[in-house]
C-alpha atoms as a PDB file:
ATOM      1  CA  UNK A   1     -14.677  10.767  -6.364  1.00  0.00           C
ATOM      2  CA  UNK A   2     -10.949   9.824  -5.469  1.00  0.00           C
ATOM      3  CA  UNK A   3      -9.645  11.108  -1.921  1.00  0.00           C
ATOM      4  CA  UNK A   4      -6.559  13.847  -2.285  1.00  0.00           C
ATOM      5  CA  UNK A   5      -3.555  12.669  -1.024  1.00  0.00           C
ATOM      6  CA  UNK A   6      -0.456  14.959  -0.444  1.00  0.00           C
ATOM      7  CA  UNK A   7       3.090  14.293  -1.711  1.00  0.00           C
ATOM      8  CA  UNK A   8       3.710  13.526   1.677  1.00  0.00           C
ATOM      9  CA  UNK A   9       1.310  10.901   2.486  1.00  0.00           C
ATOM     10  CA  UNK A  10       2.038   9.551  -0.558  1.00  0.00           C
ATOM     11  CA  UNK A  11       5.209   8.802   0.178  1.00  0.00           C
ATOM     12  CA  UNK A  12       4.912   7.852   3.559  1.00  0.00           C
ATOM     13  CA  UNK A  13       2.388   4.840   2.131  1.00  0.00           C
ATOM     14  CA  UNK A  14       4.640   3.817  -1.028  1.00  0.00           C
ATOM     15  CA  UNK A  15       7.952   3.454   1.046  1.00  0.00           C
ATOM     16  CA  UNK A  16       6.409   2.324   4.641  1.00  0.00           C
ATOM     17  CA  UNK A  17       7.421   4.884   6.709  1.00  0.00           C
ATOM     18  CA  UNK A  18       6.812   4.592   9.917  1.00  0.00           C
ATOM     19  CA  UNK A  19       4.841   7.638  12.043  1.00  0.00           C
ATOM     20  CA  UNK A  20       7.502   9.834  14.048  1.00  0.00           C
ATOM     21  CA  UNK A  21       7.126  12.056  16.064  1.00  0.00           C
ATOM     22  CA  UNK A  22       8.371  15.846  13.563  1.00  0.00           C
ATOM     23  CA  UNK A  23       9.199  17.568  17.168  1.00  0.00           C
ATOM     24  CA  UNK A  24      11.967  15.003  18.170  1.00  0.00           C
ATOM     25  CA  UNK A  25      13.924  15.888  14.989  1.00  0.00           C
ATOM     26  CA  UNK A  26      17.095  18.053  15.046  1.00  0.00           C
ATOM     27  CA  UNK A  27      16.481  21.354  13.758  1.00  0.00           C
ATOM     28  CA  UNK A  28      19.429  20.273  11.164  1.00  0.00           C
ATOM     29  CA  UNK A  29      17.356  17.289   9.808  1.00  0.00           C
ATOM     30  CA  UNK A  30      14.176  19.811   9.353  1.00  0.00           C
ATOM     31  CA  UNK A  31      16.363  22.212   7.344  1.00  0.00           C
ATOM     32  CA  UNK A  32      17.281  19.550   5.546  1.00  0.00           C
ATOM     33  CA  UNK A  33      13.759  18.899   4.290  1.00  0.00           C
ATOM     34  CA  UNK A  34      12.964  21.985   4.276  1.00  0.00           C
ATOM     35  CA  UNK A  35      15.890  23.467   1.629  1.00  0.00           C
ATOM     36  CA  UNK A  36      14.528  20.457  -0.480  1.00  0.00           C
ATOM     37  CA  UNK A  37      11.080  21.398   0.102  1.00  0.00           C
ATOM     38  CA  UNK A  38      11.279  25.778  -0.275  1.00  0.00           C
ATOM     39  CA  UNK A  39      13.423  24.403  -3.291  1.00  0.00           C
ATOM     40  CA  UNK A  40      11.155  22.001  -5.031  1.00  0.00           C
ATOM     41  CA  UNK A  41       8.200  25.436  -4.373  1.00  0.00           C
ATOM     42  CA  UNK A  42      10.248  28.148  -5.696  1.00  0.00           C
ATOM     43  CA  UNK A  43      11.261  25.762  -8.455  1.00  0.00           C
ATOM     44  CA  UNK A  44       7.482  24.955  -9.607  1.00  0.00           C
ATOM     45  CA  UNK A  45       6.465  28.445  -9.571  1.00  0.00           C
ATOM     46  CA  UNK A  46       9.636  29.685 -11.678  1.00  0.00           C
ATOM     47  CA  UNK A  47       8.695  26.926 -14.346  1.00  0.00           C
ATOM     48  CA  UNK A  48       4.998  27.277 -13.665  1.00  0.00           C
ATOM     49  CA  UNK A  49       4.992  30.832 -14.790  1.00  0.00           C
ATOM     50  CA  UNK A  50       6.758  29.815 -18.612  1.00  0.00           C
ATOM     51  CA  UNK A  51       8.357  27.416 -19.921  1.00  0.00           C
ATOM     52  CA  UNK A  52      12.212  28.615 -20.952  1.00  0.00           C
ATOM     53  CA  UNK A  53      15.718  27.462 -21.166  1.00  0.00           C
ATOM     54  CA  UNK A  54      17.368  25.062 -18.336  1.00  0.00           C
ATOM     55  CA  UNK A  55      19.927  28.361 -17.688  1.00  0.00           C
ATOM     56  CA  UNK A  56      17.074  30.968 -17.103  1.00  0.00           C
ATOM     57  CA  UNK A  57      14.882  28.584 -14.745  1.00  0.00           C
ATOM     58  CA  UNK A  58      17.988  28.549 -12.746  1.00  0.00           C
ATOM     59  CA  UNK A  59      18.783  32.106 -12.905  1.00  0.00           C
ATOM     60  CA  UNK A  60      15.611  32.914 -11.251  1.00  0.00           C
ATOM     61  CA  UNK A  61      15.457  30.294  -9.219  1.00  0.00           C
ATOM     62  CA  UNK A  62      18.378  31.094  -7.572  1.00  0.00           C
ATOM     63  CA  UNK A  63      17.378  34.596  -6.873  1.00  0.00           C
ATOM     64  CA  UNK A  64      14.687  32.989  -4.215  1.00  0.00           C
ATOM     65  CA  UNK A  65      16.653  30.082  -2.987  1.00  0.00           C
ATOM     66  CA  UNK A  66      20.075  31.536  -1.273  1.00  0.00           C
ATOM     67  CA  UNK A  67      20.671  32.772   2.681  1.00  0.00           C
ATOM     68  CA  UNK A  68      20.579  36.366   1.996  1.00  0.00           C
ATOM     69  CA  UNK A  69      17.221  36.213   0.396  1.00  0.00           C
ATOM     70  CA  UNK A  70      15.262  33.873   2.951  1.00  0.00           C
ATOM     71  CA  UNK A  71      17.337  35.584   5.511  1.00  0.00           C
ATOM     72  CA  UNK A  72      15.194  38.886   4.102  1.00  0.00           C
ATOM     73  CA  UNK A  73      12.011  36.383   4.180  1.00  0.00           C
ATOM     74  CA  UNK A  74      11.815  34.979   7.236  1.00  0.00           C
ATOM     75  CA  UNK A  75      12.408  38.765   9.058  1.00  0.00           C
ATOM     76  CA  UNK A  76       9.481  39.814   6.872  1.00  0.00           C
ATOM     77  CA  UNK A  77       7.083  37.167   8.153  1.00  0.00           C
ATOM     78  CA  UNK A  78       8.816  36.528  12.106  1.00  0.00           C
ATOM     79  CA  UNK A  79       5.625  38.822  13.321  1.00  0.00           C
ATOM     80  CA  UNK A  80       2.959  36.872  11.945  1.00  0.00           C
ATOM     81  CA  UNK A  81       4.172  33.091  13.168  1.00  0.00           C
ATOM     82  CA  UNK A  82       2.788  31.340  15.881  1.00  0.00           C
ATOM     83  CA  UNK A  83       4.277  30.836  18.970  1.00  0.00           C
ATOM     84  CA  UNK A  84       5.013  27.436  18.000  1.00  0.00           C
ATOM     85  CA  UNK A  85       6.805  28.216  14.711  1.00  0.00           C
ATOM     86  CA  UNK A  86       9.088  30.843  16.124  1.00  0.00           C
ATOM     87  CA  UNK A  87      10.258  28.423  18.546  1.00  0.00           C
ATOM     88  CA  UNK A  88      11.098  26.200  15.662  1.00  0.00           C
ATOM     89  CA  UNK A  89      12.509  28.780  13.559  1.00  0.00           C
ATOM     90  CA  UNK A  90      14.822  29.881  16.754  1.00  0.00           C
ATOM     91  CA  UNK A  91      15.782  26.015  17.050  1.00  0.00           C
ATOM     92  CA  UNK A  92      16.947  25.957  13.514  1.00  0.00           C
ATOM     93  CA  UNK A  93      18.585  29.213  13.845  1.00  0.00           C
ATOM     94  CA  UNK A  94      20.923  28.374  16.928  1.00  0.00           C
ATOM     95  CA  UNK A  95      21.529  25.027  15.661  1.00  0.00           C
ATOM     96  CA  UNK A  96      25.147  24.468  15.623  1.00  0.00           C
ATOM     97  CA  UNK A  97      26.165  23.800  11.630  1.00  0.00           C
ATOM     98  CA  UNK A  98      29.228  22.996  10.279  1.00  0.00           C
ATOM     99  CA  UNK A  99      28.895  24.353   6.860  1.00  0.00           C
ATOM    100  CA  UNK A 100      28.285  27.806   5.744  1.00  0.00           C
ATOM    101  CA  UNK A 101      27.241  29.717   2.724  1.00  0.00           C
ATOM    102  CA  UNK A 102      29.325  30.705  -0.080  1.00  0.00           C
ATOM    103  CA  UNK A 103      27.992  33.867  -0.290  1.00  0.00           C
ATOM    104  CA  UNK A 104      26.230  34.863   2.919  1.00  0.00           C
ATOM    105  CA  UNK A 105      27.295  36.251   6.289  1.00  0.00           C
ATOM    106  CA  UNK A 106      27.054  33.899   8.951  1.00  0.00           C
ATOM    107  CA  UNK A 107      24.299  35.824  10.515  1.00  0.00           C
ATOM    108  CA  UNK A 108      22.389  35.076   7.089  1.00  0.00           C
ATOM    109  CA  UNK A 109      23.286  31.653   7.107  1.00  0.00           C
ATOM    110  CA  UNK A 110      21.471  30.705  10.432  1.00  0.00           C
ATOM    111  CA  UNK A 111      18.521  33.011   9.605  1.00  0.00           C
ATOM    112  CA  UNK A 112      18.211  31.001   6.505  1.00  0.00           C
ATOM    113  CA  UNK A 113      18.364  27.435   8.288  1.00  0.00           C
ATOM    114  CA  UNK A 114      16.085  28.578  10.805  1.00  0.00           C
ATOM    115  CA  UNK A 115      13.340  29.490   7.920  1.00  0.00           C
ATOM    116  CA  UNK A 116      14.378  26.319   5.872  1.00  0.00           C
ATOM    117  CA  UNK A 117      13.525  24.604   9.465  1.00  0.00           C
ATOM    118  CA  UNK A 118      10.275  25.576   9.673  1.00  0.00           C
ATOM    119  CA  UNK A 119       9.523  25.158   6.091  1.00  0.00           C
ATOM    120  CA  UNK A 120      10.708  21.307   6.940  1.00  0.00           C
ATOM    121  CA  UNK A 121       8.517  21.330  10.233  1.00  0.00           C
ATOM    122  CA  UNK A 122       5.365  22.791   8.535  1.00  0.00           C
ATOM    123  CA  UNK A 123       6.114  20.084   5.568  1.00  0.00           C
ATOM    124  CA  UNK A 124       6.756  16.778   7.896  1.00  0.00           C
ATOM    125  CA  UNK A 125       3.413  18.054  10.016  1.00  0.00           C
ATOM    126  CA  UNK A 126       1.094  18.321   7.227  1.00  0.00           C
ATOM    127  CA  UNK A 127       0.785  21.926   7.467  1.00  0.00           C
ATOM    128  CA  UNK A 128       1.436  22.894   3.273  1.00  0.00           C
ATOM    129  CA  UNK A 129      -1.142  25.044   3.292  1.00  0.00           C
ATOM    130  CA  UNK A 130       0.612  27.179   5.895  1.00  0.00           C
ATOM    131  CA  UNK A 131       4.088  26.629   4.701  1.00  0.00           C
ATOM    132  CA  UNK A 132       2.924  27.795   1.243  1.00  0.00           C
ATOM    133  CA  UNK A 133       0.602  30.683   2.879  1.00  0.00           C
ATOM    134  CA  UNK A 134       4.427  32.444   4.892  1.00  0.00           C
ATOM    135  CA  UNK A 135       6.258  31.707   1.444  1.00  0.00           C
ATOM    136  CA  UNK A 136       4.120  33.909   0.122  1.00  0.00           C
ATOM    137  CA  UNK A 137       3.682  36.587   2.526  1.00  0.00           C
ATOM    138  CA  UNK A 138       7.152  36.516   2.750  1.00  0.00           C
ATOM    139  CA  UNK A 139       7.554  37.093  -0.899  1.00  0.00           C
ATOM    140  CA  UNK A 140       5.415  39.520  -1.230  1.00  0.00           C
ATOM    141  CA  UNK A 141       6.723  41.787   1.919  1.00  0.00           C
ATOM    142  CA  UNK A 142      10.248  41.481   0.494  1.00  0.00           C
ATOM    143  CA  UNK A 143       9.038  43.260  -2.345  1.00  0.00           C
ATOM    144  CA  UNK A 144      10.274  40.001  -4.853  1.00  0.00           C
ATOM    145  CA  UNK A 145       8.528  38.757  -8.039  1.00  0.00           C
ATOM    146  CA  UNK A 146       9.286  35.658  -9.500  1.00  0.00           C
END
């Protein structure tokens, strides 16, 4: 039987990355990953759950994947991380960013980076199962069905 490999590791071994070390990153570099990553989720469960035009994948897509809304997420789920992941969620959330969001208050904005953050962090560190586990908790506490 064939050995599961994750997206990740996948990667990692077809382009030769090197191992680094996910803590040393900025917090802007692990929201970075982690937009792509909630992104790429949000996006396989909208088309996951029926196949429809280009216009109304993106409709509901973007309902899940703007500030306000993971804003909402992340302060449904804050009680139930870890010690470690608030402190990476706080990192992303003070980080200093030079861009904001069209249509978010700037309070919003950094909630939202500090949630992509940790979505990045739980991502780069192999943790998917976890990362998937708060998307969905958080999901279901806002009160939100895709």
């Amino acid at each position: 039987m064939e050995e599961s490999v994750t997206i990740l590791e996948a990667i990692k071994q077809r382009f030769a990355c090197g191992e680094v070390d996910v803590r040393t990153y900025s917090p802007l570099a692990l929201a970075y990953i982690g937009d792509a990553i909630y992104d790429l989720v949000i996006r396989t469960i909208v088309v996951e759950r029926g196949n429809t035009s280009a216009n109304k994948l993106h409709k509901k897509t973007v309902a899940y994947v703007n500030a306000r809304v993971q804003a909402r997420m992340i302060e449904a789920v804050l009680e139930e991380l870890t010690e470690e992941e608030q402190a990476v969620y706080k990192r992303g959330r003070n980080a200093k960013s030079y861009t904001t969001a069209k249509n978010a208050s700037v309070i919003d904005y950094r909630k939202a980076t500090g949630f992509e953050a940790l979505c990045g962090y739980l991502y780069l560190t192999g943790n998917q199962e976890r990362m998937l586990a708060l998307i969905q908790l958080a999901i279901e506490k806002v009160g939100m069905e895709i």
